[in-house]
Protein backbone atom coordinates (compact mmCIF):
# COMPACT_ATOMS: atom_id res chain seq x y z
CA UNK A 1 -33.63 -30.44 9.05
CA UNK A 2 -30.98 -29.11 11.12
CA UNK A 3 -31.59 -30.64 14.40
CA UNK A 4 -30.85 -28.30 17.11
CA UNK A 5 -28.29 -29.92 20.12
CA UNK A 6 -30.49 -29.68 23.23
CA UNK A 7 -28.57 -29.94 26.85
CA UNK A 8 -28.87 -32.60 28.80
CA UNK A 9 -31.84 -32.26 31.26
CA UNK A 10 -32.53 -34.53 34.81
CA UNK A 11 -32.72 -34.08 38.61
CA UNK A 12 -29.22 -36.22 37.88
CA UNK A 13 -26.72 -36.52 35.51
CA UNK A 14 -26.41 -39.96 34.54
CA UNK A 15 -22.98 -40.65 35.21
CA UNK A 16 -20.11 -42.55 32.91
CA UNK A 17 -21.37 -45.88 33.73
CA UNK A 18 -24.73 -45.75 32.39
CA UNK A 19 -24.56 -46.29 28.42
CA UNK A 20 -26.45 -43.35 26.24
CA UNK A 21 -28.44 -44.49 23.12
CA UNK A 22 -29.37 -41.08 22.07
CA UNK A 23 -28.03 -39.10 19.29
CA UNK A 24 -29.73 -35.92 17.21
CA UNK A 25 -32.12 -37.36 15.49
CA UNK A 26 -32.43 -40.91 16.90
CA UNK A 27 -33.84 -42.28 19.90
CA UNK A 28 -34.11 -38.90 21.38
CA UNK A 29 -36.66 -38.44 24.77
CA UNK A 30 -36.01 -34.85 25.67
CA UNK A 31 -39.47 -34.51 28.20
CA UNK A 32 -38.63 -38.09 29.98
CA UNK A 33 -36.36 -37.60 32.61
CA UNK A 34 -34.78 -39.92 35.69
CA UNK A 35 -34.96 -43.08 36.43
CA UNK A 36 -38.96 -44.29 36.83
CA UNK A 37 -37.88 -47.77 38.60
CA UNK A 38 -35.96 -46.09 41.70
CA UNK A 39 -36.80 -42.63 42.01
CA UNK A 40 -38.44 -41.56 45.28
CA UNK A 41 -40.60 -38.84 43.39
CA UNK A 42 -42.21 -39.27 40.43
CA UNK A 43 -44.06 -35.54 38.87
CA UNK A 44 -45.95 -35.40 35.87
CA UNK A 45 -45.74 -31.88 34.48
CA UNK A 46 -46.77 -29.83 31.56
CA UNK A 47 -43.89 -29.30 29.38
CA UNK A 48 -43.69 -25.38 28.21
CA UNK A 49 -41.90 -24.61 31.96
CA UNK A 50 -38.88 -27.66 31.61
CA UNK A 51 -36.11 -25.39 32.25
CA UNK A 52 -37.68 -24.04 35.38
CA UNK A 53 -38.65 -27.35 36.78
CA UNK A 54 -35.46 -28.81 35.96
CA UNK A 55 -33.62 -26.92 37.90
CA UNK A 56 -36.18 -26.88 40.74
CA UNK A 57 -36.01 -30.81 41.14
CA UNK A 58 -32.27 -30.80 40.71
CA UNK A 59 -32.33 -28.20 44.09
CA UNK A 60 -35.09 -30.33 45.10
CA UNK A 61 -32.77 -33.20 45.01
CA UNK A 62 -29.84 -31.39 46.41
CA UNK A 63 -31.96 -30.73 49.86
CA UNK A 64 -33.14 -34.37 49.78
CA UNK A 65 -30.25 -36.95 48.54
CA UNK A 66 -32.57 -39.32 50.30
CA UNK A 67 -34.93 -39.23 47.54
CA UNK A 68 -32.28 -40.78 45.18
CA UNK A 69 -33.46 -39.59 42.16
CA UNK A 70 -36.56 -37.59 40.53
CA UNK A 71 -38.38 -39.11 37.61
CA UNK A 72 -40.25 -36.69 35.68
CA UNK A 73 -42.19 -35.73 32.92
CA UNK A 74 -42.58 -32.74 30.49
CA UNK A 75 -44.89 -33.23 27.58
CA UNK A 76 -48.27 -31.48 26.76
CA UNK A 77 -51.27 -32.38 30.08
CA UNK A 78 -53.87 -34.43 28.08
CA UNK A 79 -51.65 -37.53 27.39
CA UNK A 80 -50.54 -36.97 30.77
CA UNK A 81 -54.01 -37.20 32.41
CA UNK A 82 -54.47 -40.67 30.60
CA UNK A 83 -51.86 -41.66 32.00
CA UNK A 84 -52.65 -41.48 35.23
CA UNK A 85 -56.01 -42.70 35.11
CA UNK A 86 -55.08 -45.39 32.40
CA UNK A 87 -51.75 -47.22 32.12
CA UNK A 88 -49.37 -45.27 31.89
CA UNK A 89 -47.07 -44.39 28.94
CA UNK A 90 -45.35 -45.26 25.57
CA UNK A 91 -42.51 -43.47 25.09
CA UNK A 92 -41.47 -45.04 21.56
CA UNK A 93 -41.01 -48.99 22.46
CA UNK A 94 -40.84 -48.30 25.93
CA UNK A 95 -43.29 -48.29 28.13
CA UNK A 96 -43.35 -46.72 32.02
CA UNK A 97 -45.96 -47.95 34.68
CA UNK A 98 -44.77 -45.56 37.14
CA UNK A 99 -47.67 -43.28 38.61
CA UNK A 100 -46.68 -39.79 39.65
CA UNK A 101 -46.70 -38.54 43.45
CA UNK A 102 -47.01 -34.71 41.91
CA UNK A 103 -49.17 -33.46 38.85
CA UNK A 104 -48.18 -29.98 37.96
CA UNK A 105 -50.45 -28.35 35.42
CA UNK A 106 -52.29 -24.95 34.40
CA UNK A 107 -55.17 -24.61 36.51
CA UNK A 108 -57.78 -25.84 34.70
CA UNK A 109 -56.46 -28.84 34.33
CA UNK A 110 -54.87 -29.36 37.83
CA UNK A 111 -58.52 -27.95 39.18
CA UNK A 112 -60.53 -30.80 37.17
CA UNK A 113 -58.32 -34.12 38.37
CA UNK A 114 -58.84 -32.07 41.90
CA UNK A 115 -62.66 -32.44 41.91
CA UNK A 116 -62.22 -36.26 40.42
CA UNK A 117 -60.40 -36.77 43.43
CA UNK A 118 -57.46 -37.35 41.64
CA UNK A 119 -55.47 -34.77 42.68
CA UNK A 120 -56.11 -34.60 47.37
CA UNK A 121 -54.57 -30.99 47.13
CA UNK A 122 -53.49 -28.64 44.68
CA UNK A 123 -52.58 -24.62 44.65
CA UNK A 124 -50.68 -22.09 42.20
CA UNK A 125 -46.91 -21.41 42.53
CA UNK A 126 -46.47 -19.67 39.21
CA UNK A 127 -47.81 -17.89 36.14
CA UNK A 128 -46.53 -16.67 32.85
CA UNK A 129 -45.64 -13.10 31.80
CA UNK A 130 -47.52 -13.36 28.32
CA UNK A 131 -46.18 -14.37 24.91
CA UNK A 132 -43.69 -12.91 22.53
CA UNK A 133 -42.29 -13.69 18.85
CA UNK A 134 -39.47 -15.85 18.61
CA UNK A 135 -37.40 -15.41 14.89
CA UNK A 136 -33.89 -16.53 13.29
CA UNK A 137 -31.31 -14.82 14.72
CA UNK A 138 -30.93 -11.57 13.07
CA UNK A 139 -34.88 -10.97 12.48
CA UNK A 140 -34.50 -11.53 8.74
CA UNK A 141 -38.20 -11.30 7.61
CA UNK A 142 -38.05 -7.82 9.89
CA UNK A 143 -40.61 -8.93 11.86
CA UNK A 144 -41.93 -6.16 14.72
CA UNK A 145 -45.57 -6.67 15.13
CA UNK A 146 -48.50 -9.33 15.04
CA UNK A 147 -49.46 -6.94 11.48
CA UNK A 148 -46.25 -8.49 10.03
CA UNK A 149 -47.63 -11.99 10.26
CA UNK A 150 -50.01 -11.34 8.27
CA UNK A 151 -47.26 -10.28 5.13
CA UNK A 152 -47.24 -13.23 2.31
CA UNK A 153 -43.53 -14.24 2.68
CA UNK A 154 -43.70 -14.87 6.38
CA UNK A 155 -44.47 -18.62 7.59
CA UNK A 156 -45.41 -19.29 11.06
CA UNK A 157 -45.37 -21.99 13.20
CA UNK A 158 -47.31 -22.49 16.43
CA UNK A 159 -48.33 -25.64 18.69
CA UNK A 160 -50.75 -28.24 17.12
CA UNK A 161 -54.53 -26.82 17.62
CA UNK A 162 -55.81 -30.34 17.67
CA UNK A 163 -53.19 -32.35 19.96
CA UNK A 164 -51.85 -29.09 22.10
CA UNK A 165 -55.15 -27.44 22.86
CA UNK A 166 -53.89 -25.47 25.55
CA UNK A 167 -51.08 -24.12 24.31
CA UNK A 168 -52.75 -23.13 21.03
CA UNK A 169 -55.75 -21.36 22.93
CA UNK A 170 -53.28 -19.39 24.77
CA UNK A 171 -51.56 -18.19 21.33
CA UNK A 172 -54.57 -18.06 19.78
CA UNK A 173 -56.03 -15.75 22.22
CA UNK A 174 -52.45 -14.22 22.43
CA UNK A 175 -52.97 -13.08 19.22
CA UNK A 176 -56.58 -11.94 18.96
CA UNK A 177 -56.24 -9.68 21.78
CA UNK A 178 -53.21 -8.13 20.10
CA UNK A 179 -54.57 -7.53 16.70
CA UNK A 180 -57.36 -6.23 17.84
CA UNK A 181 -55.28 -3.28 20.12
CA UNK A 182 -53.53 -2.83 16.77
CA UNK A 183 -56.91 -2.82 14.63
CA UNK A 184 -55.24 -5.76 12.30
CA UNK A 185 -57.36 -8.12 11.11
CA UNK A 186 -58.48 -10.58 13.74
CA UNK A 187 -59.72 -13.13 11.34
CA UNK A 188 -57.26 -13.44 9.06
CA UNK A 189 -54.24 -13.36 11.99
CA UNK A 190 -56.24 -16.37 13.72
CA UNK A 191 -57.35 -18.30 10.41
CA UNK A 192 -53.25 -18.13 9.69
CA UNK A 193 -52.14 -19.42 13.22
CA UNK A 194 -55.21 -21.90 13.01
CA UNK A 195 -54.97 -23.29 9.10
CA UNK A 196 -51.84 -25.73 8.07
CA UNK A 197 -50.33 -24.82 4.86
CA UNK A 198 -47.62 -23.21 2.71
CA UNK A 199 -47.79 -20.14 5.25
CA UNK A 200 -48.00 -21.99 8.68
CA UNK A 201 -46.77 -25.33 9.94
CA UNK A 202 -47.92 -27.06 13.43
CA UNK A 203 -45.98 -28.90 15.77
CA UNK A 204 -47.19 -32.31 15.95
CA UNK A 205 -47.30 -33.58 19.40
CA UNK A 206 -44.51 -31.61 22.05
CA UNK A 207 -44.46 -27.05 20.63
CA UNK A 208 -42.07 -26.65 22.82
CA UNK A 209 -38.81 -28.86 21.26
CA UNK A 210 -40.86 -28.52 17.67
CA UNK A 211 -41.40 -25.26 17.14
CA UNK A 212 -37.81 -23.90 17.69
CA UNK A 213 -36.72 -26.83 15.30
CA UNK A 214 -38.57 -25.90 12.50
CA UNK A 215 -37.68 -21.90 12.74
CA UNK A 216 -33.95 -23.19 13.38
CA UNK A 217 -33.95 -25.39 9.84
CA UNK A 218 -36.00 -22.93 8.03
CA UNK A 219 -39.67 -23.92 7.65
CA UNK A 220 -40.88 -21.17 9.71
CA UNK A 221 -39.99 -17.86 10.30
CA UNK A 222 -41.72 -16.99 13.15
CA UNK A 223 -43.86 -18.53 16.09
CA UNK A 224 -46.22 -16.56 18.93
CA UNK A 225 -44.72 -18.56 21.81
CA UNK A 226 -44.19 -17.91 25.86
CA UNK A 227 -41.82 -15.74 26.90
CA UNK A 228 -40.29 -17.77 29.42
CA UNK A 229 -39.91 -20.68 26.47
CA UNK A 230 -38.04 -17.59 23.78
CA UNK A 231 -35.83 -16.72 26.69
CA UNK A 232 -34.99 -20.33 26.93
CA UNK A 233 -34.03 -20.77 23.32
CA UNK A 234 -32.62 -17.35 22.87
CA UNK A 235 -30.16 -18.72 25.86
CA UNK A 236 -29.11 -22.15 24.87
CA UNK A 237 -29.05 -21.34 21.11
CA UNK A 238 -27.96 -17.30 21.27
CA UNK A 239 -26.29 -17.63 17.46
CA UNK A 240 -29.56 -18.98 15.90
CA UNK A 241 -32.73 -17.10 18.09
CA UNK A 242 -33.70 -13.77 18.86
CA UNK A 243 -36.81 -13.23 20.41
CA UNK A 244 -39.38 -9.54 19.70
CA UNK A 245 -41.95 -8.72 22.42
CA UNK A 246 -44.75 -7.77 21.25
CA UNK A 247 -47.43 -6.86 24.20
CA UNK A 248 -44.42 -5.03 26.57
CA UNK A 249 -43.80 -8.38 28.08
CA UNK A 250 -40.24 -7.17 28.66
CA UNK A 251 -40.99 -4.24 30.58
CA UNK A 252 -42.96 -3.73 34.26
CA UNK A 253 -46.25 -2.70 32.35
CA UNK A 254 -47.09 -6.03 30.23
CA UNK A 255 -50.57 -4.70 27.81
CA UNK A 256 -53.43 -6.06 29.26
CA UNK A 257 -54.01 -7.72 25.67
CA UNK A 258 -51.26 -10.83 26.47
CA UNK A 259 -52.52 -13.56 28.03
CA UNK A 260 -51.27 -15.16 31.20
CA UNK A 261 -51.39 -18.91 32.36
CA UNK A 262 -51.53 -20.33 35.93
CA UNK A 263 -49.55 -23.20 36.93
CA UNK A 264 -50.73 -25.14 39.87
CA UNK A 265 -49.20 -28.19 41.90
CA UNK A 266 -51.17 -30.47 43.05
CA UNK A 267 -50.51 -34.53 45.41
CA UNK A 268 -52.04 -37.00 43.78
CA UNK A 269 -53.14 -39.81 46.42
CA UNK A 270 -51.32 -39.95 49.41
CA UNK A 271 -47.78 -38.39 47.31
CA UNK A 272 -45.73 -41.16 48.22
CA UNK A 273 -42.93 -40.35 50.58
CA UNK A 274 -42.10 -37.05 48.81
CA UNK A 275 -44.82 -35.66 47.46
CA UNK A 276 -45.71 -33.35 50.15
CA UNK A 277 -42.34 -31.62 50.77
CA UNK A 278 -42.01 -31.35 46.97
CA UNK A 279 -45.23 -29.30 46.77
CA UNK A 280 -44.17 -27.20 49.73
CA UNK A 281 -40.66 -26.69 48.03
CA UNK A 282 -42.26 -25.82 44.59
CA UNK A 283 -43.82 -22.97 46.61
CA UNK A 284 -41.16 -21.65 48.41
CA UNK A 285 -38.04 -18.96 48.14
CA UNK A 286 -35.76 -21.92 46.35
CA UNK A 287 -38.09 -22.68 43.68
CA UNK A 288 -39.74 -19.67 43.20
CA UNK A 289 -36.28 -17.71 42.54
CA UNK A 290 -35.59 -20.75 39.85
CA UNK A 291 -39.00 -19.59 37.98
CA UNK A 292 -38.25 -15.94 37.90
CA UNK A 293 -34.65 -16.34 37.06
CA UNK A 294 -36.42 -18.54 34.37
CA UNK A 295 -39.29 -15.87 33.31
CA UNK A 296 -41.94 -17.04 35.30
CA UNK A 297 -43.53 -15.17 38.01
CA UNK A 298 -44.33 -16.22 41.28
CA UNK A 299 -47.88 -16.84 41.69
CA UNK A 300 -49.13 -18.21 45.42
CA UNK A 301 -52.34 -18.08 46.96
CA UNK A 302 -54.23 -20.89 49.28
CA UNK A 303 -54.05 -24.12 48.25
CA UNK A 304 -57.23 -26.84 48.23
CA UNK A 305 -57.37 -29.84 50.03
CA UNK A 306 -59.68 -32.98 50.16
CA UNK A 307 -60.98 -33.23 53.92
């Protein structure tokens, strides 16, 4: 495989004391960031928005030296929620104890650690625009529609329908809603994004580094994926993605077919000492100019709160 060079992502930048083990292909943890023994904040985050939340925590960070440092996570919810009510995670042969202050989530999720009293306040600070295709760079398969998945010679790849439930039902859905604007067959689009096999290829545990991977070395052609995460690869890797909207996600009229997720923030306990002013920053001008520079849109209503 030919294993894409992914920046380096934190709140900091280790510096040129600190030794680096990590190499393309070995010991790489791209959705484990900071340092979980000293960091004031800890978040635990759903993965597809990293490049937003990156740069939100470093700004974060830059208002708040005092916090030293932000640990945080970006990997798929589920393994996240044990986590937090279990003991915590394996990351390889490591293991981190650390609880998080923050859990950011899409709503559902955020909304049921809420009413296990989990989560003492949550509320939404951003939403997605709706999915597009991402492709090789230079569209070779010619690929302009969800009908064109369906052609023999194409090979998708999507997130894991078994260990990235949400993700998938958002693609999934994604592409229901489109085929059936189109009149293309809605059974055989979803039994090809649903079934492994010559013609489609899952992620196994984390879409979001997997799936651009696999198009990159050539075991998939094309993947139904966020927009915010194609702009993301289309911008780090410009010579090797292009991305092809396919419900007008580009424009100011999105079709009503695409499908659009909620993110919420939400304190878990007390927050620590920065919880709080982190979920107040992730909903104001800073942060929410970092999401739409990023793809996202704002998305802020009132929050909930445990009395």
């Amino acid at each position: 495989m030919n294993l894409l060079r992914w920046p380096h992502e934190a709140a900091k930048y280790p510096g040129d004391t600190i030794s680096a083990f990590s190499v393309p292909g070995s010991n790489v943890a791209l959705d484990f960031h900071g340092d979980p023994a000293t960091a004031g904040l800890a978040v635990f985050s759903d993965g597809n928005h990293h490049m937003a939340l990156e740069a939100s925590v470093r700004a974060f960070l830059e208002d708040n030296p005092s916090a030293g440092d932000v640990f945080y996570t970006t990997t798929p919810p589920a393994p996240l929620v044990t986590a937090l009510t279990g003991d915590g995670l394996a990351v390889g042969n490591l293991r981190i104890s650390r609880k998080p202050d923050v859990f950011i989530g899409p709503q559902n999720i955020i909304e049921g650690l809420f009413e296990k009293g989990l989560v003492t306040q949550h509320a939404p600070f951003a939403e997605s625009r709706g999915c597009v295709l991402l492709v090789r760079k230079g569209n070779p398969r010619a690929i302009q529609s969800i009908a064109d998945l369906l052609a023999d010679e194409v090979r998708l790849t999507c997130s894991n329908p078994v260990s990235e439930k949400a993700s998938f039902e958002v693609y999934r859905e994604a592409a229901n809603n489109l085929a059936t604007a189109m009149d293309v067959d809605q059974e055989a689009i979803i039994t090809k994004l649903s079934v492994s096999g010559p013609r489609t290829v899952h992620s196994q545990v984390i879409h979001h580094r997997e799936v651009p991977e696999l198009i990159a070395a050539d075991h998939a052609d094309a993947a139904i994926i966020y927009y915010h995460l194609a702009l993301r690869y289309t911008r780090i890797f410009p010579d090797i993605f292009e991305l092809v909207d396919i419900g007008n996600v580009l424009t100011d009229n999105p079709t009503a077919e695409n499908v659009i997720t909620r993110y919420h923030i939400g304190v878990v306990g007390d927050g620590g000492e920065w919880g709080e002013l982190f979920f107040s920053f992730m909903r104001d001008a800073k942060a929410q100019n970092l999401y739409l520079h990023h793809g996202l849109e704002p998305a802020l209503s009132e929050k909930k709160s445990i009395n």
